[in-house]
Protein backbone atom coordinates (compact mmCIF):
# COMPACT_ATOMS: atom_id res chain seq x y z
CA UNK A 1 38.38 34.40 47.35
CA UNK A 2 35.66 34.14 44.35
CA UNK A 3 35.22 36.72 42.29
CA UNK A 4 31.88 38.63 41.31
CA UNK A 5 31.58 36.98 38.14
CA UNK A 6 32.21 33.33 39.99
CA UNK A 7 29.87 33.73 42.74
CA UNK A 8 26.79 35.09 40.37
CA UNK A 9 27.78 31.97 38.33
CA UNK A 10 27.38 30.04 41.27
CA UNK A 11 24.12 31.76 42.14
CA UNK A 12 22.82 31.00 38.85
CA UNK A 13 23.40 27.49 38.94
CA UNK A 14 22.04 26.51 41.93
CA UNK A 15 18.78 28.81 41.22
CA UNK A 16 18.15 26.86 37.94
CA UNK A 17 19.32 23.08 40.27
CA UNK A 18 16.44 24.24 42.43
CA UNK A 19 13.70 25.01 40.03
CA UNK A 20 14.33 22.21 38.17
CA UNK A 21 13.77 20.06 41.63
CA UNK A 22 10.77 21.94 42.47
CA UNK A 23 8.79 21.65 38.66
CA UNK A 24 9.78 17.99 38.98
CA UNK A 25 8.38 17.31 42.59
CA UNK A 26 5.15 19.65 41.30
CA UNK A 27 4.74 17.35 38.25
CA UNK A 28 5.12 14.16 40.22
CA UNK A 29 2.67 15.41 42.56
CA UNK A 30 -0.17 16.50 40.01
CA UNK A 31 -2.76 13.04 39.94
CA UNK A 32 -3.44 12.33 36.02
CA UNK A 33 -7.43 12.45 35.39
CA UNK A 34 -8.60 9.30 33.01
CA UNK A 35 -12.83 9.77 31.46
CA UNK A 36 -14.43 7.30 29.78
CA UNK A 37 -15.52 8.24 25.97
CA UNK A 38 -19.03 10.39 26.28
CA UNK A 39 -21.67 7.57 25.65
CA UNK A 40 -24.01 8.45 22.42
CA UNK A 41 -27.51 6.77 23.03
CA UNK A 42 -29.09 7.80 20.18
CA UNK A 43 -26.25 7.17 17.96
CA UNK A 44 -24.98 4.21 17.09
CA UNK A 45 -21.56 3.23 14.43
CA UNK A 46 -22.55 1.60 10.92
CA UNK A 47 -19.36 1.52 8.33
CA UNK A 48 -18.85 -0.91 5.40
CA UNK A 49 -16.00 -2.91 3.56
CA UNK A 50 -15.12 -5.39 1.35
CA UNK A 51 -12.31 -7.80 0.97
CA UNK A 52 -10.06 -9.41 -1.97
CA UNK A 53 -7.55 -11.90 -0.31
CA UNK A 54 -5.64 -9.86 2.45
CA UNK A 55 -6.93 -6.42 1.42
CA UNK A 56 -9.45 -4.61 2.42
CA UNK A 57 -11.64 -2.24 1.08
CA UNK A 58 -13.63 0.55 3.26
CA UNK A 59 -17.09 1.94 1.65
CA UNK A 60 -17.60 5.62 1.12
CA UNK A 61 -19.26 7.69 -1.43
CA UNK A 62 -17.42 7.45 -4.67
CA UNK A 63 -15.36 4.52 -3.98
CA UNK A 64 -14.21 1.23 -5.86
CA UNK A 65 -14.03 -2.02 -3.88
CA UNK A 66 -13.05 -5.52 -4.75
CA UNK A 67 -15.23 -8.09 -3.66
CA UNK A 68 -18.24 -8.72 -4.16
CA UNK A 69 -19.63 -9.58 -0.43
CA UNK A 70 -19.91 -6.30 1.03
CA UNK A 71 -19.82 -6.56 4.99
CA UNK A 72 -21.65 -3.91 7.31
CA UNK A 73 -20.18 -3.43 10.98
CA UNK A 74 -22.84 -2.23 13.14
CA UNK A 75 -23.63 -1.23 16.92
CA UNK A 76 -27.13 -0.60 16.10
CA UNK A 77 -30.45 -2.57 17.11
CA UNK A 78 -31.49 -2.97 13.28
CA UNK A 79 -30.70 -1.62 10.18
CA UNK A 80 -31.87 -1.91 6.48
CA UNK A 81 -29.59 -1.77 3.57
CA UNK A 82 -31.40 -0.30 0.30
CA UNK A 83 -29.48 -0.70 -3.04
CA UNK A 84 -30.41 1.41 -5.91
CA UNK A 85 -33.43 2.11 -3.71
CA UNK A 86 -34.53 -1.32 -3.53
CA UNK A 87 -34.86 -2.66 -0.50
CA UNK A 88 -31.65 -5.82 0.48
CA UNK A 89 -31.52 -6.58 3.64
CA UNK A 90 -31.72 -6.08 7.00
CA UNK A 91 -30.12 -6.95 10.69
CA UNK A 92 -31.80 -7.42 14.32
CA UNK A 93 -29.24 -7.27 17.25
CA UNK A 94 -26.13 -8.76 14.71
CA UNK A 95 -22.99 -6.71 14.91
CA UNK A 96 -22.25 -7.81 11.19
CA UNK A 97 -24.37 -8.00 7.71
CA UNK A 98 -23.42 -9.67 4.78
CA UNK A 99 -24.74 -9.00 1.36
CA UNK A 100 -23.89 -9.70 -1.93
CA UNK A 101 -23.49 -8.05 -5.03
CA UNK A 102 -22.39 -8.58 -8.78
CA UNK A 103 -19.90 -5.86 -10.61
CA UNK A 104 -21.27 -2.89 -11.22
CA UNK A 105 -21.64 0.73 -10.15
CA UNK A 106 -24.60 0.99 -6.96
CA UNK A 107 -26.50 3.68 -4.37
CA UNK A 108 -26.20 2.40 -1.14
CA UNK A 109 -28.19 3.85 1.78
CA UNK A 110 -28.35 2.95 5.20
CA UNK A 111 -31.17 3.17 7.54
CA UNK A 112 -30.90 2.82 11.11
CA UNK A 113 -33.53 2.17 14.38
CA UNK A 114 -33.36 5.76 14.96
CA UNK A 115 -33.83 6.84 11.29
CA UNK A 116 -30.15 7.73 11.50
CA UNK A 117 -29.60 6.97 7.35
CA UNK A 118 -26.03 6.90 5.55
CA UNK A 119 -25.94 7.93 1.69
CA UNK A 120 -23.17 5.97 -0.27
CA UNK A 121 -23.33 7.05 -3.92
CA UNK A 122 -21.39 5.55 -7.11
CA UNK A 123 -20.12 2.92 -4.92
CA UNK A 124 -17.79 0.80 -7.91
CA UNK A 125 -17.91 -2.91 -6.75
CA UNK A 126 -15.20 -5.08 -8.66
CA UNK A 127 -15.01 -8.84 -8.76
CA UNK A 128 -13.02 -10.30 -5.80
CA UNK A 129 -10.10 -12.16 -7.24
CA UNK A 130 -6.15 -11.74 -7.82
CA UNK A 131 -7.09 -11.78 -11.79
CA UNK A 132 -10.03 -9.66 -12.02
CA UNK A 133 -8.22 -6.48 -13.96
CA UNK A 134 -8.03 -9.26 -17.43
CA UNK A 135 -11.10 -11.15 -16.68
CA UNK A 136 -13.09 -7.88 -15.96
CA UNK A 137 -11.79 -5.95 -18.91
CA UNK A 138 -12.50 -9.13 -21.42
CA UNK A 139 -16.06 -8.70 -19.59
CA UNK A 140 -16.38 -5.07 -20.09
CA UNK A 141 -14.26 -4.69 -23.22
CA UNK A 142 -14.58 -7.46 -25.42
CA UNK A 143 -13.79 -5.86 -28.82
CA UNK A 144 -10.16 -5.04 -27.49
CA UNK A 145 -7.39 -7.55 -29.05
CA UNK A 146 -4.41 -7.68 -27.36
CA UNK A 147 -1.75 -10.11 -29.03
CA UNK A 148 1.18 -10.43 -26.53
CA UNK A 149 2.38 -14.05 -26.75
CA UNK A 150 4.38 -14.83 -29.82
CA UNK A 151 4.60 -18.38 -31.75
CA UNK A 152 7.08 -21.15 -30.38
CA UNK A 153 8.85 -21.93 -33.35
CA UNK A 154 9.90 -18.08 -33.34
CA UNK A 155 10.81 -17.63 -29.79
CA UNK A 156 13.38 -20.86 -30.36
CA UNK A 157 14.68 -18.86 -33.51
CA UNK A 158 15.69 -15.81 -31.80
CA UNK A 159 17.40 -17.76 -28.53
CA UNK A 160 19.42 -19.35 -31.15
CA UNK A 161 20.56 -16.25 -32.80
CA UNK A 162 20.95 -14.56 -29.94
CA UNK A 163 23.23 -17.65 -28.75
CA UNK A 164 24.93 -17.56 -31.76
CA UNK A 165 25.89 -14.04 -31.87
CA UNK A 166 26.84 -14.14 -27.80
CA UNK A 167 29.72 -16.57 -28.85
CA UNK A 168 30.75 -14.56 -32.04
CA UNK A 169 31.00 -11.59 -29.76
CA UNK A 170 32.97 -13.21 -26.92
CA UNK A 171 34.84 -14.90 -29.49
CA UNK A 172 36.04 -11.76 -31.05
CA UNK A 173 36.29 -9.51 -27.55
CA UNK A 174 38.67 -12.45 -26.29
CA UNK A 175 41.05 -12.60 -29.71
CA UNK A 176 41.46 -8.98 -29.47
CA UNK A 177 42.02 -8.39 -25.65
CA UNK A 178 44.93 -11.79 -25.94
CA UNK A 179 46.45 -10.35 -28.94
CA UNK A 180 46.63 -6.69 -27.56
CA UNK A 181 48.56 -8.36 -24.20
CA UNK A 182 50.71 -10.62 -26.06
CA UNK A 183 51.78 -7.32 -27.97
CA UNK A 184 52.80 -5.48 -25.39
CA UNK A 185 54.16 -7.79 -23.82
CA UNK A 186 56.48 -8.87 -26.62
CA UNK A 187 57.33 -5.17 -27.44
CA UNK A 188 58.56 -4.07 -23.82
CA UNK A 189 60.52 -7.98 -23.40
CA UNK A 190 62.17 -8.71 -26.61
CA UNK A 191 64.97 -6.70 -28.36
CA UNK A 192 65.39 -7.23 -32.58
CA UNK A 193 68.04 -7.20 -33.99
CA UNK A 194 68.79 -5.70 -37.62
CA UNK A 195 71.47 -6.61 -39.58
CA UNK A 196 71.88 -5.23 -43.03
């Protein structure tokens, strides 16, 4: 016969067996509910970037890029791009807009068909290139000498000193490791005799 304690073990098992059938079966049953995003009519999606080989560089107030062909993405009917407040460019039904720009530091605003405008301020645009940290800096900072490279004739001098001392070192490393085993080895194998 089972004891209390086995049968309310029992009980408890096949209670928790059960629910966990039942919350599956509810969850199977329950149909999932898919929307479409709201649609925004008056709204429409501007952003801008740049691009230096594979990277790329999104626009946004306060930001350096590097490139100099800024690209706007757009869902809009038309938009103008002012820089500096001077009027740039501007795009009928195109999903992209192209303008160009030297280095420098720029305002960029935004105006769309709905008079929807985007601000960018201090927008840093840097040339689009690999190099364009030296070449920029020698741009920007011409007074600034840096002397890295050093002559031929000297860099053949030190590789032969260096070469030279390399070999006295090994040289002398070798004759003292051979001379400590021979040593050793002599001391522990060979027996001399004194005779007086």
């Amino acid at each position: 016969m089972e004891t209390k304690k086995e049968s309310k073990k029992n009980t408890y098992g096949s209670v928790f067996g059960i629910s966990v059938i039942l919350g599956v079966l509810l969850l199977s049953s329950l149909n999932t509910i898919q929307a479409e995003p709201p649609i925004q009519e008056n709204d429409c999606l501007i952003y801008g970037y740049t691009s230096s080989g594979e990277h790329y560089f999104l626009m946004r107030t306060g930001s350096s890029m590097f490139g100099t062909n800024i690209t706007f993405v757009n869902d809009c009917q038309n938009i103008d791009v002012y820089v500096n407040g001077n009027y740039t460019a501007s795009s009928f039904n195109s999903s992209e807009l192209k303008i160009n720009l030297e280095p420098g530091v720029y305002d960029i605003s935004i105006i769309s068909e709905n008079n929807r405008s985007l601000f960018f301020n201090n927008i840093t645009v840097y040339p689009n290139a690999l190099t364009w940290v030296n070449d920029y800096n020698d741009w920007k900072y011409p007074k600034i000498n840096i002397e890295e490279y050093i002559s031929m004739t000297s860099a053949i001098a030190k590789e032969n000193w260096a070469s030279i001392l390399s070999i006295v070192i090994v040289f002398v490393l070798v004759t003292f490791v051979y001379w400590n085993l021979i040593n050793s080895y002599v001391d522990r194998n060979f027996i001399e005799e004194v005779k007086k």
